[in-house]
Protein backbone atom coordinates (compact mmCIF):
# COMPACT_ATOMS: atom_id res chain seq x y z
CA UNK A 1 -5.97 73.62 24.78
CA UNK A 2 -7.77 70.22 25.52
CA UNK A 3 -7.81 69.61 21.80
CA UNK A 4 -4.02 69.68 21.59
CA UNK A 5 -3.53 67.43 25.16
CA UNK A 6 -5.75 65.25 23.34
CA UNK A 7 -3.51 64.83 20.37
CA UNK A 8 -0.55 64.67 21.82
CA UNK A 9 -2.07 61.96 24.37
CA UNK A 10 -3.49 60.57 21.40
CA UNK A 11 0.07 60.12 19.41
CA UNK A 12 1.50 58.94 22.75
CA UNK A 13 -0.98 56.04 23.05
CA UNK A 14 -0.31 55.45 19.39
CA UNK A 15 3.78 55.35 19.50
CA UNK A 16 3.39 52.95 22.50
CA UNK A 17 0.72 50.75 21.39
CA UNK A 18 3.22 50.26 18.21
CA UNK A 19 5.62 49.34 20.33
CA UNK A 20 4.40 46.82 22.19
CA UNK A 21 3.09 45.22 18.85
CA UNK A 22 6.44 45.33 17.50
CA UNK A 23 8.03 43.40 20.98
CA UNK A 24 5.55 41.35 20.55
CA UNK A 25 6.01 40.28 17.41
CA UNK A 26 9.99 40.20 18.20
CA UNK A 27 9.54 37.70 21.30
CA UNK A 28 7.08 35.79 19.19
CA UNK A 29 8.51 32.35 19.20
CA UNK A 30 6.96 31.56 15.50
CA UNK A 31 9.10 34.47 14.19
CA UNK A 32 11.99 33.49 15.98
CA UNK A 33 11.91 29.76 14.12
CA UNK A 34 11.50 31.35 11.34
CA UNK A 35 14.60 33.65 11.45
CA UNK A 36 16.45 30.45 12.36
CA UNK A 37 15.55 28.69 9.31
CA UNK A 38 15.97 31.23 7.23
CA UNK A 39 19.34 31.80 8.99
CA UNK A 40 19.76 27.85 8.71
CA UNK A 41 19.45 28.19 4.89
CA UNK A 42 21.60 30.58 3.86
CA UNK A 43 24.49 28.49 5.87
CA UNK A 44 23.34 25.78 3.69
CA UNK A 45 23.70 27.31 0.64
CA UNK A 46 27.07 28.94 1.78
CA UNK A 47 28.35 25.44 2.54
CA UNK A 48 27.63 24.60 -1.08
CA UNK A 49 29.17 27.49 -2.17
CA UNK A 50 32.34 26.54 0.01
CA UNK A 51 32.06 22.78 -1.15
CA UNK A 52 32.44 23.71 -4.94
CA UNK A 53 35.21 26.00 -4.39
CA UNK A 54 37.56 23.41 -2.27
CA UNK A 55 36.44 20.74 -5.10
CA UNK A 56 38.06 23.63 -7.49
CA UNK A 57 40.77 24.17 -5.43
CA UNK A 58 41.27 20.40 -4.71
CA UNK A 59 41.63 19.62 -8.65
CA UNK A 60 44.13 22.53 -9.52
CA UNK A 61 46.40 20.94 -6.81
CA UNK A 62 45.76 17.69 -7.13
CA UNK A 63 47.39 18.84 -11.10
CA UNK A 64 50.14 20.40 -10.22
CA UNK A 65 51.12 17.56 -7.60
CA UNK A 66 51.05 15.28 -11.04
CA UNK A 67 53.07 17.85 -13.10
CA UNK A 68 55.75 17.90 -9.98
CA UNK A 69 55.87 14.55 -10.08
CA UNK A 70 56.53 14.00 -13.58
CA UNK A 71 59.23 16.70 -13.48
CA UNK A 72 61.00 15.04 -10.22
CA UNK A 73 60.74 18.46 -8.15
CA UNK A 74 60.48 16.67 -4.33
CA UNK A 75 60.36 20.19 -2.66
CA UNK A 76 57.02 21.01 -5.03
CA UNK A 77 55.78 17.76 -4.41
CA UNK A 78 56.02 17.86 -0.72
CA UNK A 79 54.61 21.14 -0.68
CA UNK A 80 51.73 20.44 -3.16
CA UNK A 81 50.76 16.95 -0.95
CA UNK A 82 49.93 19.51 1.95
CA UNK A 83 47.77 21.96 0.08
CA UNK A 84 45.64 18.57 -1.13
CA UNK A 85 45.60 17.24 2.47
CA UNK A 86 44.57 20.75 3.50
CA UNK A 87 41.91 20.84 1.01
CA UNK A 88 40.58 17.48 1.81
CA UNK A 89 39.85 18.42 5.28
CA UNK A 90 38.15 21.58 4.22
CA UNK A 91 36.29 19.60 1.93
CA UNK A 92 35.34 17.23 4.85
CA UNK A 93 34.66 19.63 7.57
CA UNK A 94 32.31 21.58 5.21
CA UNK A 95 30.47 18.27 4.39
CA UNK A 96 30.00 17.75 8.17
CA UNK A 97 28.41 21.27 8.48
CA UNK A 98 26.42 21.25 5.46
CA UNK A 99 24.77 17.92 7.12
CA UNK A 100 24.92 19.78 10.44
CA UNK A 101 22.62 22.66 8.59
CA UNK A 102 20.46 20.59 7.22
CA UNK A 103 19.22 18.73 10.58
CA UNK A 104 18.75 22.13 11.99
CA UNK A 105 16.40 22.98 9.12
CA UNK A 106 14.77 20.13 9.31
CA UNK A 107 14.28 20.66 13.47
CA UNK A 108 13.25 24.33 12.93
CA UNK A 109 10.39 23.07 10.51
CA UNK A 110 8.95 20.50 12.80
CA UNK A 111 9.38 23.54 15.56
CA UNK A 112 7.25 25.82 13.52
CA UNK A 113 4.95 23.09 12.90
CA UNK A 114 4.04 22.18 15.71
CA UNK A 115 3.87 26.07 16.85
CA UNK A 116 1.24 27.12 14.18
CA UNK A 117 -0.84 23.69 14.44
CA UNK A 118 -2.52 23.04 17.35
């Protein structure tokens, strides 16, 4: 009998010991820069990602604005100055955050820095 309330306190003790480790670890604010920057990175690399498509996207229009202008269609050419002006900004506002990223990577490095060295 005081062999089994001894395992069960034992495995008790154990689950909430584990526990605490893992909050701890959770609140830890070195882990928490770190999820940022990792976080920070993968924006980064989506922004790329997002860059080289509306540069894709931005020369496939920007050719069939100069085919509708050779061929005189005004409706097409109207149409295909918006979806270059469209592009541009995309291109423009995913510039901005790409720079925007990379400050926070560079902040969330000094952070961690200064964390771990004393």
């Amino acid at each position: 009998m005081r062999s089994v309330k001894a395992a069960v306190l034992g495995a008790v003790m154990a689950v909430s010991v584990g526990a605490g480790t893992a909050l701890a670890q959770n609140v830890s604010p070195v882990r928490q820069d770190v999820r940022d920057l990792h976080r920070d990175r993968r924006d980064v690399v989506r922004d790329k990602h997002e860059i080289r498509s509306d540069r894709r996207d931005l020369g496939a229009d920007r050719r069939d604005l100069r085919k509708d202008i050779k061929s005189g269609d005004s409706s097409e050419v109207r149409r295909d100055v918006r979806e270059v002006r469209h592009d541009r900004v995309d291109l423009r506002r995913d510039h901005r955050e790409i720079v925007a990223d990379k400050h926070d990577v560079r902040v969330d490095r000094r952070q961690i820095r200064r964390t771990v060295t004393p």
